[in-house]
C-alpha atoms as a PDB file:
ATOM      1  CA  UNK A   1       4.193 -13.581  -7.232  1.00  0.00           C
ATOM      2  CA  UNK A   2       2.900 -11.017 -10.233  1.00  0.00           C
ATOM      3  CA  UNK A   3       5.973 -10.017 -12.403  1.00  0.00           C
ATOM      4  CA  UNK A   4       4.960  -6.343 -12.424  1.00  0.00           C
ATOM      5  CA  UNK A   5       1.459  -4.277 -11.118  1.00  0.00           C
ATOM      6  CA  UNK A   6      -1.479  -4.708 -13.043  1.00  0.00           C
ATOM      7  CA  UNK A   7      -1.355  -2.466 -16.601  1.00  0.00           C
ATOM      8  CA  UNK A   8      -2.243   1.414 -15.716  1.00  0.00           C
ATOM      9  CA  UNK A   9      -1.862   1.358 -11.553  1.00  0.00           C
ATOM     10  CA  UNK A  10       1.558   3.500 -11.818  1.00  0.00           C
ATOM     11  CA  UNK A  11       0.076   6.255 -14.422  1.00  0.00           C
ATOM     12  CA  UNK A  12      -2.931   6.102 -11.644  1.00  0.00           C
ATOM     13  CA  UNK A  13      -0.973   6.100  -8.921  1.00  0.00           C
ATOM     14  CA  UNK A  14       0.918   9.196 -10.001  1.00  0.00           C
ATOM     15  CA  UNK A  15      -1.513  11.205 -11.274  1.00  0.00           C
ATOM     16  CA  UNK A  16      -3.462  10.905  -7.847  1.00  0.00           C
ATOM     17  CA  UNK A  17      -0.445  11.767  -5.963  1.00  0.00           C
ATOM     18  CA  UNK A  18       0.039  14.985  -8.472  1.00  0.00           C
ATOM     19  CA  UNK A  19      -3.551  16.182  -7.850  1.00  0.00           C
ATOM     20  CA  UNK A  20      -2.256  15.818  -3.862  1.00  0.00           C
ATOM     21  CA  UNK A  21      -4.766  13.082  -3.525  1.00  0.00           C
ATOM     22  CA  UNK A  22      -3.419  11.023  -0.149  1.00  0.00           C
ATOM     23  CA  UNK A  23      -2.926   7.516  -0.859  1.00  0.00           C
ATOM     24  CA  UNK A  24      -3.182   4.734   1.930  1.00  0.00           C
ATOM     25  CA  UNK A  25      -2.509   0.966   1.515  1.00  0.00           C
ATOM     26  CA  UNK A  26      -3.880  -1.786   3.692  1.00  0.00           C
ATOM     27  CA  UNK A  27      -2.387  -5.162   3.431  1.00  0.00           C
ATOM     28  CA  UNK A  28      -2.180  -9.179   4.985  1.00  0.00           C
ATOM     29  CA  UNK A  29       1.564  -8.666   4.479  1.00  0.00           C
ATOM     30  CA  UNK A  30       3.745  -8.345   7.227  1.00  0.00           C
ATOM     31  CA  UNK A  31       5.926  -4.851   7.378  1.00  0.00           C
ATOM     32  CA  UNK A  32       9.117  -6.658   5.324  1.00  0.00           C
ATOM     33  CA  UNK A  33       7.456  -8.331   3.053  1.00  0.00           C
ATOM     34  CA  UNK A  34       5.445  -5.411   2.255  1.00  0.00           C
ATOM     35  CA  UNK A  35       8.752  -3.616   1.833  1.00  0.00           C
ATOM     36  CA  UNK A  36      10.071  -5.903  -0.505  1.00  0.00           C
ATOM     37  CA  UNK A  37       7.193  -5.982  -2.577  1.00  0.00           C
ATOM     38  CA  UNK A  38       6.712  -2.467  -2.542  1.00  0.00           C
ATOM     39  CA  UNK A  39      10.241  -1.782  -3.884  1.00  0.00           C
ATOM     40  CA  UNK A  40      10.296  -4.587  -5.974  1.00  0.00           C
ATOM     41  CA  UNK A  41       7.425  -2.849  -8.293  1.00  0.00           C
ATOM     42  CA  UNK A  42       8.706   1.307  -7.808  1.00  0.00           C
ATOM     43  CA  UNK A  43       5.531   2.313  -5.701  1.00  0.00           C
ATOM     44  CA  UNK A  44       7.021   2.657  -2.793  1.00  0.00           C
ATOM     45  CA  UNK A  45       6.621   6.404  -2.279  1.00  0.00           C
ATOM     46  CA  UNK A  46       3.402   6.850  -3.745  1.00  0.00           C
ATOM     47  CA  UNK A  47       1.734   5.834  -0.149  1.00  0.00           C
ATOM     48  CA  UNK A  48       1.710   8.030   2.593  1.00  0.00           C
ATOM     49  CA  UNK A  49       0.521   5.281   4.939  1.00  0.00           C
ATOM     50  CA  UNK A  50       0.866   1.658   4.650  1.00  0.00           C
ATOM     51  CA  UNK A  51      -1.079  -1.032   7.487  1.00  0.00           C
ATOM     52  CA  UNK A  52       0.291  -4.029   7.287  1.00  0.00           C
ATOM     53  CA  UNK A  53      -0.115  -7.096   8.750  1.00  0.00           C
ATOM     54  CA  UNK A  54       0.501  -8.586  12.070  1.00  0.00           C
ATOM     55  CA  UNK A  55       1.684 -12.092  13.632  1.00  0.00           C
ATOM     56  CA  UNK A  56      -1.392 -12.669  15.289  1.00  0.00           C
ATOM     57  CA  UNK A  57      -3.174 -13.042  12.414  1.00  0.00           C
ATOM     58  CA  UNK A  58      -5.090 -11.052   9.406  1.00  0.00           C
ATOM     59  CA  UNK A  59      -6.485  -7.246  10.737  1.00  0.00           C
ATOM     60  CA  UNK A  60      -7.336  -5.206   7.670  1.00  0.00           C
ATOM     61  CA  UNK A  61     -10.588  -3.801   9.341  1.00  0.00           C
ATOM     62  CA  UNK A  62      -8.886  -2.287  11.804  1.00  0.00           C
ATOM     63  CA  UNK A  63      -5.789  -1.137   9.729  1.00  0.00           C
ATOM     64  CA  UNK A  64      -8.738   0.507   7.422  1.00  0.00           C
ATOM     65  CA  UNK A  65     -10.612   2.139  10.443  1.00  0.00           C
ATOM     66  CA  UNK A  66      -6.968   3.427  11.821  1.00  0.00           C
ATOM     67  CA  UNK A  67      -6.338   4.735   8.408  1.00  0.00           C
ATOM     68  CA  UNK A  68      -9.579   6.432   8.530  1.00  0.00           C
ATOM     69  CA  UNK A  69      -9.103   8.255  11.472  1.00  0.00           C
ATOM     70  CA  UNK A  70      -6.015   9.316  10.186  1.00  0.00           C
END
């Protein structure tokens, strides 16, 4: 697991969110491991939406297409 997030992706992360820029996340993790992680590195509330993944198996394209519709 990284230590931290990679150099500059909080500054970027907030200044998006502060020029109301909506900010979606689409990952392989399940829901409480996305959590964790999440919390873990204080970006937590920068995302408005957040697909994660599922049991079954790996489904980013359609957690991107459902966050495109959004």
């Amino acid at each position: 697991m990284c230590p931290d997030v990679f150099d500059g992706i909080k500054p970027l992360l907030k200044r998006l969110r502060d020029s109301n820029v909506r900010i979606a996340m689409v990952t392989g993790k399940g829901k409480l491991s996305a959590d964790i992680s999440l919390e873990k590195f204080g970006i937590t509330d920068y995302f408005e939406w957040i697909e994660t993944g599922m049991p079954a198996g790996p489904r980013k394209p359609e957690g991107i297409q459902l966050l495109l519709d959004k």
